[in-house]
C-alpha atoms as a PDB file:
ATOM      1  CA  UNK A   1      28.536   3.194 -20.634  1.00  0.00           C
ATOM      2  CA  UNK A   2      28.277   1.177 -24.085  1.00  0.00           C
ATOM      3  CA  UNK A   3      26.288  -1.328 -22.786  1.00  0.00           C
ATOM      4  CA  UNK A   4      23.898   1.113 -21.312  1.00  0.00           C
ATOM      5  CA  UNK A   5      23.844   3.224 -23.840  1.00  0.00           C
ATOM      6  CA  UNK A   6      22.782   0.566 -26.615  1.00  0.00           C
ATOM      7  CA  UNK A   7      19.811  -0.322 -24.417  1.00  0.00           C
ATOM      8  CA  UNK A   8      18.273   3.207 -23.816  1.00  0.00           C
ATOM      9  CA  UNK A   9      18.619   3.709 -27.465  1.00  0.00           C
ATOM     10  CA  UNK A  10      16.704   0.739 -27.530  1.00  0.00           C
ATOM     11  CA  UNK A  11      13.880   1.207 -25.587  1.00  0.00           C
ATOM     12  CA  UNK A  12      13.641   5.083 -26.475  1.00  0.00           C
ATOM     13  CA  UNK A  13      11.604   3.328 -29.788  1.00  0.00           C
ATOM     14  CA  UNK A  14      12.892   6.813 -31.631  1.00  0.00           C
ATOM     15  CA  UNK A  15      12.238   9.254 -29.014  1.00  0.00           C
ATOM     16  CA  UNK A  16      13.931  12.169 -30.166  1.00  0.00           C
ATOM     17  CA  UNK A  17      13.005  14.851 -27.687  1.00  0.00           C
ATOM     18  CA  UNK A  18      11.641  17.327 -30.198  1.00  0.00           C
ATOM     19  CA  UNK A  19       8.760  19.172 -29.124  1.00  0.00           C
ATOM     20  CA  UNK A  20       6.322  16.973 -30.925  1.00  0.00           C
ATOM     21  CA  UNK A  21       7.429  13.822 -29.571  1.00  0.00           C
ATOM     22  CA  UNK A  22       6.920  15.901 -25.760  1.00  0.00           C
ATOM     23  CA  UNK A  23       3.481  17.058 -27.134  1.00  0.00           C
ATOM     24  CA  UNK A  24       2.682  13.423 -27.940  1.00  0.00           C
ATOM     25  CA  UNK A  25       4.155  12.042 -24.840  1.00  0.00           C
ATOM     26  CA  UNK A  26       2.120  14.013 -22.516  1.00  0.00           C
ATOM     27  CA  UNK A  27      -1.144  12.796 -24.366  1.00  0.00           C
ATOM     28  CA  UNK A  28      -0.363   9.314 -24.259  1.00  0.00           C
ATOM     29  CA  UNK A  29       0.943   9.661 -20.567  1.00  0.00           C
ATOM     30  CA  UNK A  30      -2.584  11.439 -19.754  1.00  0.00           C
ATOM     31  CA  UNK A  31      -4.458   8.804 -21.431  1.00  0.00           C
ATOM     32  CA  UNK A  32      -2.810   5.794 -19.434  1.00  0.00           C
ATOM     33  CA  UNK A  33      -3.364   8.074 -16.264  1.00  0.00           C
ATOM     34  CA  UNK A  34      -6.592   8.398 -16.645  1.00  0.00           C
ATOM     35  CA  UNK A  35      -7.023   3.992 -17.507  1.00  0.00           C
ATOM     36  CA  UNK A  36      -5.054   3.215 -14.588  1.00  0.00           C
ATOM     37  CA  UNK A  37      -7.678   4.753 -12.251  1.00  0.00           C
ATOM     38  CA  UNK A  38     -10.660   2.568 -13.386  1.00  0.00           C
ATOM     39  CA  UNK A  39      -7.943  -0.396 -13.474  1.00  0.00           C
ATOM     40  CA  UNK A  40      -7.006  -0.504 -10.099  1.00  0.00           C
ATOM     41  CA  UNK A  41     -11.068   0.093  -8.920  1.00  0.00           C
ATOM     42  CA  UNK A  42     -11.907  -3.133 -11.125  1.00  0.00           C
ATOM     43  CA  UNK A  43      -8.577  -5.319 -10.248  1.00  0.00           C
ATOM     44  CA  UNK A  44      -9.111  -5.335  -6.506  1.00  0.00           C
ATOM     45  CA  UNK A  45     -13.382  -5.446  -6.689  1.00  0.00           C
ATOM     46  CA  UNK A  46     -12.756  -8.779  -8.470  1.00  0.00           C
ATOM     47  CA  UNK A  47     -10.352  -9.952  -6.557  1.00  0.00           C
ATOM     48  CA  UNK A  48     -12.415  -9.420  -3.612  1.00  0.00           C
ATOM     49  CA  UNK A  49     -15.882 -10.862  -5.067  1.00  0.00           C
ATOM     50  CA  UNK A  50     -13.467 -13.999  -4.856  1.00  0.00           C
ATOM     51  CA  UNK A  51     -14.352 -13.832  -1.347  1.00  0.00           C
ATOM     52  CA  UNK A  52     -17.734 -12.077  -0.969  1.00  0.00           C
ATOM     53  CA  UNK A  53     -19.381 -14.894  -3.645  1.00  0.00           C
ATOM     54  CA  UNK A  54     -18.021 -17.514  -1.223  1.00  0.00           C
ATOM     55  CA  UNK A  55     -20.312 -19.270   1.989  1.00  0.00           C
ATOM     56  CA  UNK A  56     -17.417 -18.665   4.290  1.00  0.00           C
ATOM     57  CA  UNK A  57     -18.465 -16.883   7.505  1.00  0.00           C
ATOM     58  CA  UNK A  58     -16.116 -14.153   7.544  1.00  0.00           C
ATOM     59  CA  UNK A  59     -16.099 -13.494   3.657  1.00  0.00           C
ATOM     60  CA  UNK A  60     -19.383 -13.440   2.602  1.00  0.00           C
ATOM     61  CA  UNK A  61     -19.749  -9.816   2.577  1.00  0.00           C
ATOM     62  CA  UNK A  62     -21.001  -7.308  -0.055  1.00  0.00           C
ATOM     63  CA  UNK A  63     -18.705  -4.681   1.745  1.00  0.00           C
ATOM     64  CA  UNK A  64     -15.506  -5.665   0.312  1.00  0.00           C
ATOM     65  CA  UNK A  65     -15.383  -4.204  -2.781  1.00  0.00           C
ATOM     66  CA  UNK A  66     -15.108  -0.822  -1.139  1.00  0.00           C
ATOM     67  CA  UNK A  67     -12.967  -2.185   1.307  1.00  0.00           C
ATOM     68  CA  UNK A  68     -10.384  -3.929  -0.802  1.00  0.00           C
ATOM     69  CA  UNK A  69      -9.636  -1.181  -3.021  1.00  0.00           C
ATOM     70  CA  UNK A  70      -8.975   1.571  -0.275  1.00  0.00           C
ATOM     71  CA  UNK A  71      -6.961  -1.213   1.531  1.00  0.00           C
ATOM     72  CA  UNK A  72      -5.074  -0.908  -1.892  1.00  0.00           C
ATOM     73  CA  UNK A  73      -4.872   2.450  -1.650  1.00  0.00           C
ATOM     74  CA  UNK A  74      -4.100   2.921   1.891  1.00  0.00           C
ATOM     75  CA  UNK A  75      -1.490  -0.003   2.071  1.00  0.00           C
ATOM     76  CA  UNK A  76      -0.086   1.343  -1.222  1.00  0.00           C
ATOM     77  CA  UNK A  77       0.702   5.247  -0.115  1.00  0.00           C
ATOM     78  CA  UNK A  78       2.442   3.258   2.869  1.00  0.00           C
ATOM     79  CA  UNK A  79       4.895   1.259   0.943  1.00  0.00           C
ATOM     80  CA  UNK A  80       5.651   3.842  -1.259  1.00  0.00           C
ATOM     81  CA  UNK A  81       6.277   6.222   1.646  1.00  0.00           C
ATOM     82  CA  UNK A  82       8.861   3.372   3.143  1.00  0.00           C
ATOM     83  CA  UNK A  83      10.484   3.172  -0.009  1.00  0.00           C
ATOM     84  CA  UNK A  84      10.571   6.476  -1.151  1.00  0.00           C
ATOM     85  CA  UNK A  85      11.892   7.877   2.042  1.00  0.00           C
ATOM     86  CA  UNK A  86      14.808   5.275   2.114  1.00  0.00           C
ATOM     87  CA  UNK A  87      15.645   6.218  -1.665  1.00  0.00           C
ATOM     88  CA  UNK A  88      15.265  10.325  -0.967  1.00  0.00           C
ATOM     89  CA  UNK A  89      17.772   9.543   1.713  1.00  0.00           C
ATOM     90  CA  UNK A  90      20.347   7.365   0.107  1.00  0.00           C
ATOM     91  CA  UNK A  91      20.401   8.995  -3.465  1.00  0.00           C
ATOM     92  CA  UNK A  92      20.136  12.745  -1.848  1.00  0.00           C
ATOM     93  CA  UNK A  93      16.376  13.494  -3.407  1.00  0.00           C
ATOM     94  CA  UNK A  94      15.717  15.596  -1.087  1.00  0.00           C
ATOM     95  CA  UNK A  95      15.881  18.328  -3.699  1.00  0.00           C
ATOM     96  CA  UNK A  96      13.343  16.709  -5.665  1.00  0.00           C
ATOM     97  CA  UNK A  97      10.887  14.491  -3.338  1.00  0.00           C
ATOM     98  CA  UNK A  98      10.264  17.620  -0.589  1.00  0.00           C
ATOM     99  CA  UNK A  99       8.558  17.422   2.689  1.00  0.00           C
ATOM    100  CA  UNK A 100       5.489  18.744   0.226  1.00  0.00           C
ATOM    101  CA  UNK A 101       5.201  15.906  -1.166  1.00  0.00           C
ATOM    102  CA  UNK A 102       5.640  13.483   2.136  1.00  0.00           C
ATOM    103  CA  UNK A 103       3.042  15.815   3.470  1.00  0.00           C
ATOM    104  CA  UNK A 104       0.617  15.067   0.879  1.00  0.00           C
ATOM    105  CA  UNK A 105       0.798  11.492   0.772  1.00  0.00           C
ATOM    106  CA  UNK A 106       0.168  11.269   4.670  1.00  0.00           C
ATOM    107  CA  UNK A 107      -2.813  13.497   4.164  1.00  0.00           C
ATOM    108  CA  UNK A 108      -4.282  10.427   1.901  1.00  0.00           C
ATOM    109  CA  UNK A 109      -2.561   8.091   3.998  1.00  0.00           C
ATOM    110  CA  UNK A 110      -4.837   9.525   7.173  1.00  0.00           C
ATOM    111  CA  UNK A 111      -8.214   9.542   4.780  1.00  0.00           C
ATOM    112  CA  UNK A 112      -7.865   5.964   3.293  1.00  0.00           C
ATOM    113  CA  UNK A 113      -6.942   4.596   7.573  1.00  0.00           C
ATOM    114  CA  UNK A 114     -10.140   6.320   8.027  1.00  0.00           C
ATOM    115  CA  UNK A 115     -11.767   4.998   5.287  1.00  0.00           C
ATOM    116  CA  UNK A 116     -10.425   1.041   6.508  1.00  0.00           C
ATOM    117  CA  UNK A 117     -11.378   1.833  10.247  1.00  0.00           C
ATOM    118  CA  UNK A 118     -15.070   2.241   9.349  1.00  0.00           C
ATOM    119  CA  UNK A 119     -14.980  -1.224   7.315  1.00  0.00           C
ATOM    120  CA  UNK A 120     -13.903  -2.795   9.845  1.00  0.00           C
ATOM    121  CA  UNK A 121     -16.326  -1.260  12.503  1.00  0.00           C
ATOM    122  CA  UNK A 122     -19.794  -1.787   9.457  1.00  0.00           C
ATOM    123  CA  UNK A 123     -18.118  -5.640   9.266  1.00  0.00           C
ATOM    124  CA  UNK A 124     -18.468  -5.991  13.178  1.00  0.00           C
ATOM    125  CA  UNK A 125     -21.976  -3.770  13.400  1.00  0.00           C
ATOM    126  CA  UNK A 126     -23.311  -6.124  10.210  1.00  0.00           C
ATOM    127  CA  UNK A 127     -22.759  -9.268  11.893  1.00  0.00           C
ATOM    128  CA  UNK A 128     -23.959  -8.047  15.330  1.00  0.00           C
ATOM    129  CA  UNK A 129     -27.407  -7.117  14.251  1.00  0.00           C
ATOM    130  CA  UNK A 130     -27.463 -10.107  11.363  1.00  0.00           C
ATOM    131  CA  UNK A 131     -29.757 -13.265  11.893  1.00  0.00           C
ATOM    132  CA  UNK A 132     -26.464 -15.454  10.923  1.00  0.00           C
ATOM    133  CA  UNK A 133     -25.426 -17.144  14.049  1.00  0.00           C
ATOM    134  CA  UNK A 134     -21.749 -18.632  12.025  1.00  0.00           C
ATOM    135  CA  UNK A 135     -21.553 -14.469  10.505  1.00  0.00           C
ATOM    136  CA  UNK A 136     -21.642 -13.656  13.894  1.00  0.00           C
ATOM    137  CA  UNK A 137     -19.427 -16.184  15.966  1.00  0.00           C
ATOM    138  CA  UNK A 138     -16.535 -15.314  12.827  1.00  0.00           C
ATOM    139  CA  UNK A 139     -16.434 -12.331  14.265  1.00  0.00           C
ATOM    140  CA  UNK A 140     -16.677 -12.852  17.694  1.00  0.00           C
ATOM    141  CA  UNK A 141     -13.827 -15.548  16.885  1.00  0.00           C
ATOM    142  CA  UNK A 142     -11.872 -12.440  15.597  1.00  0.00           C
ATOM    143  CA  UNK A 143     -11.905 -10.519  18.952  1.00  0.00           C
ATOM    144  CA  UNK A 144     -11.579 -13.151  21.663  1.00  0.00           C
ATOM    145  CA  UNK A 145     -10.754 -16.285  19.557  1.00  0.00           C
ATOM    146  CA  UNK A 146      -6.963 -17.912  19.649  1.00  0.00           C
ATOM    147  CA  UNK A 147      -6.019 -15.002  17.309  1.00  0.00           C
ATOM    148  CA  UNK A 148      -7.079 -12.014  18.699  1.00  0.00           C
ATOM    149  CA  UNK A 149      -4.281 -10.711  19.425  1.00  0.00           C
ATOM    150  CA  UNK A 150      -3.205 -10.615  15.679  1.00  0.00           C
ATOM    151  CA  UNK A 151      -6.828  -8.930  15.334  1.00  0.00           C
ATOM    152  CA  UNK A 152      -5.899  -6.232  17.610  1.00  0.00           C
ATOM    153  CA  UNK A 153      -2.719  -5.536  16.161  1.00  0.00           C
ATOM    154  CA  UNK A 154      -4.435  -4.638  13.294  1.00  0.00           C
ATOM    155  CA  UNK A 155      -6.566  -2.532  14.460  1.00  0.00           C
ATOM    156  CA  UNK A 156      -3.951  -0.480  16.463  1.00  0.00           C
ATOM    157  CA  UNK A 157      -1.620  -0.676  13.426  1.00  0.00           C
ATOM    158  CA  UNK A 158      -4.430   0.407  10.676  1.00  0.00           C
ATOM    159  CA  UNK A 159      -6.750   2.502  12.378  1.00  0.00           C
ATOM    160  CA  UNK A 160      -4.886   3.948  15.572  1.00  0.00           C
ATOM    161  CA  UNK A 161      -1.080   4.860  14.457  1.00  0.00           C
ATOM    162  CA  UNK A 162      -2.357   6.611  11.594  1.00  0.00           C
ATOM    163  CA  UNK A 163      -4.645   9.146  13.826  1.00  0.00           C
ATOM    164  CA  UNK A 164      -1.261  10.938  14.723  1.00  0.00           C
ATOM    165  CA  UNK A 165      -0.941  12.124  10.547  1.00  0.00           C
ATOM    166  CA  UNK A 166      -3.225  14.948  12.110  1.00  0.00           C
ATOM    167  CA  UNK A 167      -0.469  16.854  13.265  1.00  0.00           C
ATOM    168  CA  UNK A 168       1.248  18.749  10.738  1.00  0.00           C
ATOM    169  CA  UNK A 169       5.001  18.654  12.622  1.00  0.00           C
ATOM    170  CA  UNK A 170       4.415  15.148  12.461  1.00  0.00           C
ATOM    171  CA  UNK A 171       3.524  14.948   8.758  1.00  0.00           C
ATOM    172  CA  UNK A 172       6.795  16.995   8.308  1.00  0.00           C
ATOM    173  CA  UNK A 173       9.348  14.572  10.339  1.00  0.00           C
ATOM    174  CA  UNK A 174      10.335  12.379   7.745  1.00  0.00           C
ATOM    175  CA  UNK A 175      11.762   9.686  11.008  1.00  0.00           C
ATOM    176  CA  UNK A 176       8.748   9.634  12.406  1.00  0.00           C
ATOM    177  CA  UNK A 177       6.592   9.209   9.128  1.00  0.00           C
ATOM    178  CA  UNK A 178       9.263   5.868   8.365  1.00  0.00           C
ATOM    179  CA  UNK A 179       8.335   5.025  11.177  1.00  0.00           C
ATOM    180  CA  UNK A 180       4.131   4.930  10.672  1.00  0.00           C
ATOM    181  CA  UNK A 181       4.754   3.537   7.662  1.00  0.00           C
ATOM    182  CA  UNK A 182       6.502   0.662   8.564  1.00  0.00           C
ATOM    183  CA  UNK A 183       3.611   0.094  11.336  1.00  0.00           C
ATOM    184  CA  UNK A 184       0.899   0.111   8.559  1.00  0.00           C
ATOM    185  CA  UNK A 185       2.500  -2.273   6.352  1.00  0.00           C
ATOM    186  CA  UNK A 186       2.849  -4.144   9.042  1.00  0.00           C
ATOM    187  CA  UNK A 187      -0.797  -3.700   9.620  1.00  0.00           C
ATOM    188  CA  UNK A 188      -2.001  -4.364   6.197  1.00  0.00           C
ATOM    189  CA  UNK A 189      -0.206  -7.971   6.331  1.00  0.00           C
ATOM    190  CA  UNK A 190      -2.106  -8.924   9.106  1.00  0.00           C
ATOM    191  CA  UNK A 191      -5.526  -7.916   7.779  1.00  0.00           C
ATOM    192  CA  UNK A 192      -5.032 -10.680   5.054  1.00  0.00           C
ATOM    193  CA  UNK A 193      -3.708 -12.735   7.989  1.00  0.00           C
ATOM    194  CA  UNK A 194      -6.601 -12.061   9.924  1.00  0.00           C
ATOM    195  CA  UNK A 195      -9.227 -12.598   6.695  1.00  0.00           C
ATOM    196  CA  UNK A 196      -7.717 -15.491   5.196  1.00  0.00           C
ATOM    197  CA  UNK A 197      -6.378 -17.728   8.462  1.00  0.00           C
ATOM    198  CA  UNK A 198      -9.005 -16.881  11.274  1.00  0.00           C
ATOM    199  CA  UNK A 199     -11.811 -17.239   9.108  1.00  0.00           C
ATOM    200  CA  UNK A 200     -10.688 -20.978   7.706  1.00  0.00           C
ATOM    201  CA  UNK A 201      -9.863 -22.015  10.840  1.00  0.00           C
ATOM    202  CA  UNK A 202     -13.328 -22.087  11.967  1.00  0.00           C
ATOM    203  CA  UNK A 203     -15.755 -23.163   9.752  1.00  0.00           C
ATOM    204  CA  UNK A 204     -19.589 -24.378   9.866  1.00  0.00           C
ATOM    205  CA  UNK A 205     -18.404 -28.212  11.580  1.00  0.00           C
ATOM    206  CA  UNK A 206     -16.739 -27.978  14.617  1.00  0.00           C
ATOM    207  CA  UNK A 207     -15.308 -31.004  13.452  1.00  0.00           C
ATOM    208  CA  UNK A 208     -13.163 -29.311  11.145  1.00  0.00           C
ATOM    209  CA  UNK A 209     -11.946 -26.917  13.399  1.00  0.00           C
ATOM    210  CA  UNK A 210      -8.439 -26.482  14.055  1.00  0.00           C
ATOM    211  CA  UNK A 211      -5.077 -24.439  14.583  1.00  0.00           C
ATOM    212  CA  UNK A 212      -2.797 -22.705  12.395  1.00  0.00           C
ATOM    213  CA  UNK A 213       0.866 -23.213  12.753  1.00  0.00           C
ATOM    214  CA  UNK A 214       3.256 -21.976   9.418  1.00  0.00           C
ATOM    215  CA  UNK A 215       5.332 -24.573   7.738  1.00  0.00           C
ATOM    216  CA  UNK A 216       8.806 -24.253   6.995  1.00  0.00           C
ATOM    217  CA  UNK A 217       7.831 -24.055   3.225  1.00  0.00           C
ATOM    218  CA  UNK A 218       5.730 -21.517   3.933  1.00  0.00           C
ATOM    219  CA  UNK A 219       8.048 -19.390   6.007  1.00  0.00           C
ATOM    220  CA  UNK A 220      10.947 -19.167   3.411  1.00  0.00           C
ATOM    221  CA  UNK A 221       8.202 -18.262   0.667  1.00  0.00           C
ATOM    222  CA  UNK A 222       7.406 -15.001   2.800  1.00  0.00           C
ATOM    223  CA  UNK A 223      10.953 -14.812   3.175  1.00  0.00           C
ATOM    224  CA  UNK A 224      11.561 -15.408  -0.497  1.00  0.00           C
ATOM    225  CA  UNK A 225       8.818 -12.599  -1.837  1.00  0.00           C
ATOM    226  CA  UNK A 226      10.626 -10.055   0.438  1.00  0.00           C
ATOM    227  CA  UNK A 227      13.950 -11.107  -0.890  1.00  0.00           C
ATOM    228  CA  UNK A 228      12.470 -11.384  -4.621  1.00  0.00           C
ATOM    229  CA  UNK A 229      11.127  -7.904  -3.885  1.00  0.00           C
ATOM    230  CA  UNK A 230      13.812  -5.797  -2.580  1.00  0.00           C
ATOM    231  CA  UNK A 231      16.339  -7.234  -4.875  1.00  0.00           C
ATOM    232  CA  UNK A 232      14.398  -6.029  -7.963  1.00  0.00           C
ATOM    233  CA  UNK A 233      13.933  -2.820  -6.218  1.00  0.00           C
ATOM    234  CA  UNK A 234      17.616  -2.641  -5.777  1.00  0.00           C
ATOM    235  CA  UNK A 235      18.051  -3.553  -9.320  1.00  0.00           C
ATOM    236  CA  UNK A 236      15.898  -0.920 -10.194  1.00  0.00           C
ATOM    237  CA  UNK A 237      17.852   1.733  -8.513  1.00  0.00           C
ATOM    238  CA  UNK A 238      20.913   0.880  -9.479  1.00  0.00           C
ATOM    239  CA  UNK A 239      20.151   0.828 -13.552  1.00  0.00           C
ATOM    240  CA  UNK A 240      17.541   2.359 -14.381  1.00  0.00           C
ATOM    241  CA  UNK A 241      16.484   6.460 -13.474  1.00  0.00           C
ATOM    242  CA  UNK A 242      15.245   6.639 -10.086  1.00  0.00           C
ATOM    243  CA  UNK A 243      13.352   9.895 -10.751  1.00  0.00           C
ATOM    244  CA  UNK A 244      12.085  10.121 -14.507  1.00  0.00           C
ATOM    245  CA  UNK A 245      13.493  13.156 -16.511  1.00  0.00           C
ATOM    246  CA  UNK A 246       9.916  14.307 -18.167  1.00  0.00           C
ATOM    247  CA  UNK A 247       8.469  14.830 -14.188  1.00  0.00           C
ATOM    248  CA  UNK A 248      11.616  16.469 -13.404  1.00  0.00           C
ATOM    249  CA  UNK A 249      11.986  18.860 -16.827  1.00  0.00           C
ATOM    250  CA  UNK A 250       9.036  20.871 -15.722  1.00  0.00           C
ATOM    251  CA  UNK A 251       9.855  21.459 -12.112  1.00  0.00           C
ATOM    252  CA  UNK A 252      13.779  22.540 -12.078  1.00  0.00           C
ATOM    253  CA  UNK A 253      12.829  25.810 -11.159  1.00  0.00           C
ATOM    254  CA  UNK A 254      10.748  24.931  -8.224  1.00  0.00           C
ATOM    255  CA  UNK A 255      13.244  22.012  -7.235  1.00  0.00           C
ATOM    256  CA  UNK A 256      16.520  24.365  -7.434  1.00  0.00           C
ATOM    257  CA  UNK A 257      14.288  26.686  -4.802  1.00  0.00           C
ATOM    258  CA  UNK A 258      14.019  24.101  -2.370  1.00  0.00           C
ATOM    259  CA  UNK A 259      17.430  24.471  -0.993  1.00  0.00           C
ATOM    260  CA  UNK A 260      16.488  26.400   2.102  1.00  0.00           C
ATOM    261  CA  UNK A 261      13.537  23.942   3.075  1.00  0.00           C
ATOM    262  CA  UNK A 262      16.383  21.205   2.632  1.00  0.00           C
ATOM    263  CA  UNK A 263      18.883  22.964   4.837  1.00  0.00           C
ATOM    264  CA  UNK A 264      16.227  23.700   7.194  1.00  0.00           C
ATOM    265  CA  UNK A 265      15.251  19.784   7.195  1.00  0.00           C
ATOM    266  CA  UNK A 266      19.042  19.054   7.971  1.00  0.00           C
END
């Protein structure tokens, strides 16, 4: 514990736990809250005007703004719920991280799916009743095209599996919700699939036309991120607090309550 202890103290930077440092906390905490909203709004509306400013038939949309940031959102409650429902497991949370809480987070889970499914059916209505002839055969690429398939997957996996979030005993089984979630990340990867490699693949010249098979490179860097990625997680759990002790100070009560609703879960 020496080790450990000499870098807590630190990174506390002098936190002594009096009730002015709490009062102070909580301010500061509120105030990064509430610049963290506008940040992720702004991050992923730039990152898609990368696309929408382009002349690539597929991307040149003014509708993905919108529909990158509740993407964000939507792909974002799912990994968390994969993750988080692994961790409540393994490290016995269930005390702390209730079927409240799962609840909730399919409840926006089920909005922001809604949310996607109606970008994807404007995209499809836009280029239907649009004079662009290349707008339109992107699309129609999409559906019946060499990767349609992938297409549909999506759909099923972003718009469909969520639908079943309406049911609260579903919302409630924590297998089943592991489950979805796993689907809709699964989903999510394929809508960048589906945006970034079926819409270069076909391009104004049919002359430049052509397939899409991944390179061995390219494999082991997908590999590599999810390696890269659960081994910080891991990392994570194993030093550092899984559940932080100023969110759990003012709920010991309500988590010491939550026995029965654990035994029941059992």
């Amino acid at each position: 514990e020496g080790w450990r202890k000499k870098i807590f103290t630190l990174t506390s930077l002098g936190w002594s736990g009096s009730h002015r440092t709490w009062q102070h906390y909580e301010m500061v905490y509120l105030l990064l809250a509430g610049l963290a909203t506008p940040l992720v709004f702004s991050v992923h509306t730039i990152v898609s005007f990368d696309f929408a400013t382009s002349v690539i038939p597929g991307w040149h949309a003014t509708i993905f703004p919108p529909y990158f940031v509740c993407g964000a959102i939507f792909s974002g409650f799912a990994m968390v719920l994969t993750l988080m429902i692994i961790a409540r497991k393994v490290m016995k949370f269930e005390g702390y991280i209730t079927l409240r809480h799962i609840d909730a987070m399919c409840k926006v889970v089920l909005l922001t799916s809604m949310i996607v499914g109606m970008a994807y059916s404007t995209e499809l209505l836009i280029s239907y009743y649009s004079s662009n002839l290349y707008e339109r055969f992107a699309f129609i690429n999409r559906i019946k095209g060499p990767f349609a398939g992938f297409y549909w997957m999506m759909v099923f996996c972003n718009v469909l599996v969520p639908q079943a979030l309406w049911f609260e005993k579903i919302r409630r089984d924590v297998r089943v919700v592991f489950v979805l979630s796993l689907l809709i990340n699964v989903g999510m990867w394929l809508e960048r699939f589906v945006i970034i490699t079926i819409s270069l693949t076909r391009d104004y010249l049919p002359s430049s036309w052509t397939g899409y098979t991944p390179t061995y490179v390219e494999a082991g860097t997908l590999i590599g991120s999810f390696g890269l990625f659960f081994t910080c997680f891991l990392l994570f759990c194993r030093v550092l607090p899984m559940i932080a002790v100023s969110e759990v100070k003012g709920v010991l009560s309500y988590a010491r309550n939550n026995d029965k609703e654990r035994r029941h879960e059992d």
